[in-house]
Protein backbone atom coordinates (compact mmCIF):
# COMPACT_ATOMS: atom_id res chain seq x y z
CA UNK A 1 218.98 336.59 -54.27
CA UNK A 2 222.60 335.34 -53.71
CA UNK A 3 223.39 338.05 -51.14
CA UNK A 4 219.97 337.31 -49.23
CA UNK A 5 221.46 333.23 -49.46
CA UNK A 6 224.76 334.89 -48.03
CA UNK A 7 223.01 336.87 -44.99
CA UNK A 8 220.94 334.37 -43.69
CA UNK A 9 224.12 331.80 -43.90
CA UNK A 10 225.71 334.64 -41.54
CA UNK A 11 223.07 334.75 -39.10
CA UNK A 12 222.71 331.19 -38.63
CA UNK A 13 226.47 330.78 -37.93
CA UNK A 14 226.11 333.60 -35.69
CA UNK A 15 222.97 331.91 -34.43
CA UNK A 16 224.86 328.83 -33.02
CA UNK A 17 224.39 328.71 -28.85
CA UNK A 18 227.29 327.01 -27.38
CA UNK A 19 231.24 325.98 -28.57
CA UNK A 20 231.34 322.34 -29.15
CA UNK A 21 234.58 320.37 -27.95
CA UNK A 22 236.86 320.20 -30.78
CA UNK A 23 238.66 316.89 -31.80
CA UNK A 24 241.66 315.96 -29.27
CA UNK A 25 239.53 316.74 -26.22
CA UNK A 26 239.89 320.38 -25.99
CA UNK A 27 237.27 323.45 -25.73
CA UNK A 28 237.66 327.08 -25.64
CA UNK A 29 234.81 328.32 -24.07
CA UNK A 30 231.21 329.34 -23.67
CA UNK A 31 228.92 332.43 -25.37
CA UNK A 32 230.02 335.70 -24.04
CA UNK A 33 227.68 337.50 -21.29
CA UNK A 34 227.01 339.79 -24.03
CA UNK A 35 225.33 337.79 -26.50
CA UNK A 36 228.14 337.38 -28.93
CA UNK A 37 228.61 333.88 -30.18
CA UNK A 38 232.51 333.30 -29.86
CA UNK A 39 233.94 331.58 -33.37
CA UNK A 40 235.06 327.87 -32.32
CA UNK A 41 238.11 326.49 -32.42
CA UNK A 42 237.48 324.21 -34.64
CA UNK A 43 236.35 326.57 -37.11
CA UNK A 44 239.89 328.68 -37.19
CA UNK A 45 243.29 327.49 -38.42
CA UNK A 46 245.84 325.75 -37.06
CA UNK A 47 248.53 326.73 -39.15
CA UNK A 48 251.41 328.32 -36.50
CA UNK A 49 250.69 331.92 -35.33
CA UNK A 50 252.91 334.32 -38.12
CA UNK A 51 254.78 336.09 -35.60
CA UNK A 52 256.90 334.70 -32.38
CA UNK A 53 255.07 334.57 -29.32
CA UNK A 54 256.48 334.27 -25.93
CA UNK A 55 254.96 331.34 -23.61
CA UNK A 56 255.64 330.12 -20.52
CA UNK A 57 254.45 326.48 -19.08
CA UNK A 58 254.07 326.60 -15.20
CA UNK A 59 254.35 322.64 -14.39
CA UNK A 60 255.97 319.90 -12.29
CA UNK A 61 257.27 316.31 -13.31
CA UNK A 62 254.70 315.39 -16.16
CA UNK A 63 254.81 318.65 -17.95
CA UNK A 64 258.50 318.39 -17.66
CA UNK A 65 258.50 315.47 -19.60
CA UNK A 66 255.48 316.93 -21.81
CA UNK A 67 257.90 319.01 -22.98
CA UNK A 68 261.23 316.84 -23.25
CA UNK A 69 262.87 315.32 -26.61
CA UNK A 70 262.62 311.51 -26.06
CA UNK A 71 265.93 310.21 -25.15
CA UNK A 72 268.64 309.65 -22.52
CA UNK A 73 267.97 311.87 -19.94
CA UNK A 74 269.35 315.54 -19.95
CA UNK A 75 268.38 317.81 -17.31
CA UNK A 76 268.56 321.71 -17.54
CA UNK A 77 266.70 322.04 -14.15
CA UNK A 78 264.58 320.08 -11.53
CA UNK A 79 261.77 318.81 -13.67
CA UNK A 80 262.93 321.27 -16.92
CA UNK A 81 264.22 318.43 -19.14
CA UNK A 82 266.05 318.84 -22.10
CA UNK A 83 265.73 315.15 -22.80
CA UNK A 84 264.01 312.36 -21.10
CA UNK A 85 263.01 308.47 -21.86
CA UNK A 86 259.43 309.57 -21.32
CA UNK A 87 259.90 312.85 -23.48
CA UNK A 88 256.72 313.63 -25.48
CA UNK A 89 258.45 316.29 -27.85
CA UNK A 90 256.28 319.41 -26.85
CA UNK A 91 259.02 322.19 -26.70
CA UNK A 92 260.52 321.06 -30.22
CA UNK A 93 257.13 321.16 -31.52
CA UNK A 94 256.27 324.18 -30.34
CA UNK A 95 259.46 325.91 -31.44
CA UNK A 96 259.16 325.04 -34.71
CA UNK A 97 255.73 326.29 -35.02
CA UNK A 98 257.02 330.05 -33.78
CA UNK A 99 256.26 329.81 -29.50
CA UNK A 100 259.42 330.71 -28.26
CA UNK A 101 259.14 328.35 -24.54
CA UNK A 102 259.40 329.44 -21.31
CA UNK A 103 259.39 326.61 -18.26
CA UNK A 104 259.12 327.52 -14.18
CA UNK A 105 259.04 324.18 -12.51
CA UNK A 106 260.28 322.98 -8.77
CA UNK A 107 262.41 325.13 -6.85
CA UNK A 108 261.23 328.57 -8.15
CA UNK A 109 258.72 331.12 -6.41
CA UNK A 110 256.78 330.51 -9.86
CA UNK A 111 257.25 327.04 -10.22
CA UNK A 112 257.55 325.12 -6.87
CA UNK A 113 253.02 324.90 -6.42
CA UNK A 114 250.76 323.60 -8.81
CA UNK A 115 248.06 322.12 -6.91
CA UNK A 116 244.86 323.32 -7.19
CA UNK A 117 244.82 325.77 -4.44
CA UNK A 118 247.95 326.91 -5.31
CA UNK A 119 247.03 329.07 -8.47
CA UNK A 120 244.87 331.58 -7.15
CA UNK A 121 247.25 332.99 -4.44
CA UNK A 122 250.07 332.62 -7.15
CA UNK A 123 247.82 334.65 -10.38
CA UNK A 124 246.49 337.15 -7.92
CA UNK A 125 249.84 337.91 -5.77
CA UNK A 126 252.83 337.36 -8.59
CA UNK A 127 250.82 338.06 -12.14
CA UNK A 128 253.33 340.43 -13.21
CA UNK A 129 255.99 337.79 -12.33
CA UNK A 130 254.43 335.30 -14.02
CA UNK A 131 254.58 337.02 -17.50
CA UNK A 132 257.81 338.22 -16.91
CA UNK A 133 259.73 334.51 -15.97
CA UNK A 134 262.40 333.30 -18.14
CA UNK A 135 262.99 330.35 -16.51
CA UNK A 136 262.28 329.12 -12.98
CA UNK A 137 263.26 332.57 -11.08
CA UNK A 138 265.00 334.54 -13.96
CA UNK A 139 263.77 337.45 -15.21
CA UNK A 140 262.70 337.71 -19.14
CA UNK A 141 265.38 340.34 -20.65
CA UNK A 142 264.50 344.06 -21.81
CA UNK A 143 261.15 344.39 -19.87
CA UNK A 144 259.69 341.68 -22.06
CA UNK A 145 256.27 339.91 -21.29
CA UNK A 146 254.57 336.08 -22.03
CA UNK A 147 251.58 336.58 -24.07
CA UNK A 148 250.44 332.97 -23.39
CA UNK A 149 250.89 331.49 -20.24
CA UNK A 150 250.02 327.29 -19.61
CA UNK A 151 249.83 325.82 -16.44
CA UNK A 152 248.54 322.54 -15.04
CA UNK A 153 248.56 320.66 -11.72
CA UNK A 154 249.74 317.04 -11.38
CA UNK A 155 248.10 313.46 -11.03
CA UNK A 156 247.28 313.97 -7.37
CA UNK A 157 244.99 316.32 -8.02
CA UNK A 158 242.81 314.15 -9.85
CA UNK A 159 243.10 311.88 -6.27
CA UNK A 160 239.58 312.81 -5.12
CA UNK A 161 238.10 310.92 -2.25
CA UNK A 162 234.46 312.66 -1.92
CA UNK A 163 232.16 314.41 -4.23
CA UNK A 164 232.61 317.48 -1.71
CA UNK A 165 236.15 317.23 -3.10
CA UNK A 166 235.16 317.71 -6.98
CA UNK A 167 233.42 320.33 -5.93
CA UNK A 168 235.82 322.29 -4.02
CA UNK A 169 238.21 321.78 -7.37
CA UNK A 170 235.59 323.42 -9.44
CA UNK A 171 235.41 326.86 -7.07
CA UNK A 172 239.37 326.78 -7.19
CA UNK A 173 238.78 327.04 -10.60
CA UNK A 174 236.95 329.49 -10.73
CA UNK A 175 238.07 331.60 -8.77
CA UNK A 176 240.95 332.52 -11.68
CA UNK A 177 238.57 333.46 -14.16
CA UNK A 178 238.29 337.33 -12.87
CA UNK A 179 241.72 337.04 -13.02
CA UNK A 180 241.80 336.46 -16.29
CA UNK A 181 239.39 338.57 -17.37
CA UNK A 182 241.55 341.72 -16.16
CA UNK A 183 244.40 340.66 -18.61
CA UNK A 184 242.98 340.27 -21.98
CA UNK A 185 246.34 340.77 -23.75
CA UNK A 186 247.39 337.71 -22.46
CA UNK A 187 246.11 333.68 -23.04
CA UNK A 188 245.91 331.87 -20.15
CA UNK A 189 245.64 327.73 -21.01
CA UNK A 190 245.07 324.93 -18.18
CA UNK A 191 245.70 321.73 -19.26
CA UNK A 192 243.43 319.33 -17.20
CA UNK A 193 245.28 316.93 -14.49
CA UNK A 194 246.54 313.83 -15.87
CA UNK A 195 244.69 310.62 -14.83
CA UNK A 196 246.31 308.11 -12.00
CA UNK A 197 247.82 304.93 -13.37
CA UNK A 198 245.07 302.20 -12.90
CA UNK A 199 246.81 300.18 -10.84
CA UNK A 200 248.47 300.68 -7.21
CA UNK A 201 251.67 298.94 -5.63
CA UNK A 202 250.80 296.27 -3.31
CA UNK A 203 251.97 297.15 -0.07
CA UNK A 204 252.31 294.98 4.04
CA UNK A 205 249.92 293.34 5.15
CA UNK A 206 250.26 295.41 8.14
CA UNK A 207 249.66 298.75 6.63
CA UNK A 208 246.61 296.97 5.10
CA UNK A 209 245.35 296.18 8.39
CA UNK A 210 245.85 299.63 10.30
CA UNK A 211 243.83 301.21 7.42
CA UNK A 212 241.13 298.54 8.38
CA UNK A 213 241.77 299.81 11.93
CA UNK A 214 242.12 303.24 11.52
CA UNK A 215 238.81 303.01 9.16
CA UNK A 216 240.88 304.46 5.73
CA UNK A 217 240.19 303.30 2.58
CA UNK A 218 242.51 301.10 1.50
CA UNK A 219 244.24 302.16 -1.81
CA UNK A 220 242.40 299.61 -4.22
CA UNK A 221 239.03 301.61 -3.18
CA UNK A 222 240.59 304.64 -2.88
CA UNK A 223 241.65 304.53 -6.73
CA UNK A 224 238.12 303.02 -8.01
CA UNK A 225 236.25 305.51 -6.08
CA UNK A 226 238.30 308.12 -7.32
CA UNK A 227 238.30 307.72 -11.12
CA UNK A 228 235.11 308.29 -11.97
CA UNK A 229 235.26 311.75 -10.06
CA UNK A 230 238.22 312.40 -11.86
CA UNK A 231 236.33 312.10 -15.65
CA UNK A 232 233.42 313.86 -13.87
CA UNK A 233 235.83 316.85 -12.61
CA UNK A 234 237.79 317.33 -15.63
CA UNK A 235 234.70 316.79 -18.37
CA UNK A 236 233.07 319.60 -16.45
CA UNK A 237 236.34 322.09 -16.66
CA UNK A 238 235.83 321.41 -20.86
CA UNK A 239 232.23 321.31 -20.71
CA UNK A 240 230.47 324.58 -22.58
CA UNK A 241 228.40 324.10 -19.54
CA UNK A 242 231.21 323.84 -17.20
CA UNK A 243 234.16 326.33 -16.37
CA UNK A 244 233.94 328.63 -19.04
CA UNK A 245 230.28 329.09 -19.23
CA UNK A 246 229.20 332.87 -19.18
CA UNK A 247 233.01 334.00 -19.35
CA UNK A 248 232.78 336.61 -21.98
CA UNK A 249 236.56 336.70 -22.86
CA UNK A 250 238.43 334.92 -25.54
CA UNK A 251 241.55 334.78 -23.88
CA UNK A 252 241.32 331.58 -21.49
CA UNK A 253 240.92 328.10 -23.05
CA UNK A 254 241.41 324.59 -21.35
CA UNK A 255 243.01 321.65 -23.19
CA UNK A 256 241.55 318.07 -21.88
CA UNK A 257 245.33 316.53 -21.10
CA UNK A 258 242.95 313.83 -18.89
CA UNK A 259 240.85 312.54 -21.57
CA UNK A 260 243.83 312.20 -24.08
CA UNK A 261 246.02 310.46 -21.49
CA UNK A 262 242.96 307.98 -20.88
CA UNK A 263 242.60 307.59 -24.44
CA UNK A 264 239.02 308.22 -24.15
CA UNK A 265 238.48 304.55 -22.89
CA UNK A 266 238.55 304.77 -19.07
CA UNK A 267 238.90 306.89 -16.16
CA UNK A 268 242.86 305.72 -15.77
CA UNK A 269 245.74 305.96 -17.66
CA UNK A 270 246.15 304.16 -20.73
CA UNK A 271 249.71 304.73 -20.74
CA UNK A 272 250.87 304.12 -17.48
CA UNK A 273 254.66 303.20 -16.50
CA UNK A 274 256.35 300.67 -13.81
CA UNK A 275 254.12 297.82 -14.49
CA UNK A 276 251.04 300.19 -14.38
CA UNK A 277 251.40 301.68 -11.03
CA UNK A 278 252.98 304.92 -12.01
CA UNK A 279 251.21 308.00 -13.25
CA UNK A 280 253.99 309.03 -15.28
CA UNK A 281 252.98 309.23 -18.41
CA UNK A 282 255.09 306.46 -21.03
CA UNK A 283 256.34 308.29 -24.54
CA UNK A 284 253.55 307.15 -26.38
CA UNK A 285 250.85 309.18 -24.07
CA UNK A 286 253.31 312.84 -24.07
CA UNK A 287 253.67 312.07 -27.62
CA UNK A 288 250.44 311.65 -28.20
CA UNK A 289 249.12 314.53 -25.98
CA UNK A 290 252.34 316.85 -27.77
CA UNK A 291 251.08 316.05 -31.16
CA UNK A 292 247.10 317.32 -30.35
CA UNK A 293 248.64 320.40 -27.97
CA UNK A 294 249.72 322.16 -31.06
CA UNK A 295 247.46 323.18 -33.52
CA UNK A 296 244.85 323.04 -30.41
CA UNK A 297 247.04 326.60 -28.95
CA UNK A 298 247.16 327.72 -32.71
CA UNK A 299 243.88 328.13 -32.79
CA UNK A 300 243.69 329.41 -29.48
CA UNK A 301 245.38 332.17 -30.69
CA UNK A 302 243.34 332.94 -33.22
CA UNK A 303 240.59 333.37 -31.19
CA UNK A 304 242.63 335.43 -28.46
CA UNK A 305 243.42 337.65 -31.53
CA UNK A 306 247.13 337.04 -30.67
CA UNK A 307 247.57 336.07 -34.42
CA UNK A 308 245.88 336.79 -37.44
């Protein structure tokens, strides 16, 4: 009798239709095209993977910072920060927990584009650079490859003026997943786009009035129009209906950077520097965002089968 409790526990685990968002706003996919039911995130460990893995974060001035100690600034390269007043702590978290980092930033062939349209030129044309950066244009030593790879665009991606636009950002998207799906060795993780600041700098009169002329919105608009097709855009790239649904791999997940850097409460930044007007995240939002990024990518690769 115990064993027939047992069995029909299984096969209502394995009965379960889509992956819920975990805490921390992440998600790591949708049911593979096969029928399998993939095992959620939330339902694997986050202790740190037991051997090193190799990772390398593709990202400009916010990730730069993402990764930074918080303190007086210290620069090892155009947006790679050693240090920074802003500095959310991800590298030293991530070392300790076994990932040994990687950064390509501004000024490198891997680095220098992170917009939306950017990645799919960059994954299809350079892949085997990709896993093979050390930093910004040098080479990883001995032939070694990244088994993770992060990327992310910046805050004027989320800067979307039409609904045409939000859906333009989700084909971009997906467009990467075949990509993906060719290199199952390795885990691929987008961190959404972090929200705009929900406030703009006042600016002349003047350059008030040639928008009127000129018919453009003028930035106040521009910014309430565009928030809520931010939260739309970046709900849907989590969503188990959204980017991942029908991808049949384990080896892609997407971490909601957005919704943590809103704090779940708007479609803005809830911690915004310079008054409010800049999208730079403060401390308190990288911290925050560093401290749910890591046992969110230990789980991830679990379920990539990176780690046992």
């Amino acid at each position: 009798m115990k064993k027939l409790v047992i069995g029909l526990g299984v096969l209502a685990l394995a009965g379960v239709g889509l992956l819920l968002p975990m805490g921390g706003g992440a998600v790591d996919g949708t049911p593979a095209r096969n029928g399998n039911t993939p095992v959620p995130l939330s339902d694997l460990s986050a202790d740190p993977p037991k051997t090193p893995l190799r990772l390398l974060f593709i990202h400009h001035s916010v990730g730069g910072r993402l990764l930074a100690d918080a303190g007086p600034k210290q620069r090892v390269d155009e947006e790679i920060w050693k240090a920074h007043p802003e500095g959310g702590g991800l590298r030293a978290l991530l070392e300790k927990a076994g990932y040994e980092v990687h950064e390509a930033s501004y000024g490198s062939a891997i680095g220098d584009k992170t917009d939306l349209p950017d990645w799919l030129p960059k994954f299809r044309d350079q892949m085997d650079r990709v896993l093979t950066i050390a930093q910004n244009d040098q080479a990883l030593p001995d032939g070694k490859r990244h088994q993770i790879v992060v990327f992310k665009s910046c805050f004027p991606n989320n800067q979307l003026d039409d609904d045409a636009a939000v859906e333009t950002a989700k084909k971009q998207l997906a467009s990467l997943l075949p990509l993906f799906e060719k290199r199952p060795e390795t885990l691929f993780v987008y961190l959404t786009a972090p929200p705009l600041a929900p406030r703009v700098e006042s600016e002349p009169a003047w350059k008030s009035l040639a928008r009127l002329v000129m018919g453009k919105p003028q930035p106040k608009a521009r910014l309430a129009a565009s928030g809520p097709r931010a939260r739309a855009l970046n709900s849907w790239v989590v969503s188990p209906e959204g980017w991942l649904k029908g991808y049949a791999g384990k080896n892609v997940a997407a971490f909601d950077l957005y919704d943590i850097l809103t704090d779940g409460k708007s479609d803005y930044l809830a911690f915004p520097t310079g008054g409010g007007t800049d999208s730079h995240p403060s401390r308190e939002g990288n911290a925050k965002a560093a401290a749910a990024f890591v046992p969110f990518l230990n789980r991830a690769v679990r379920r990539a089968g990176l780690s046992e």
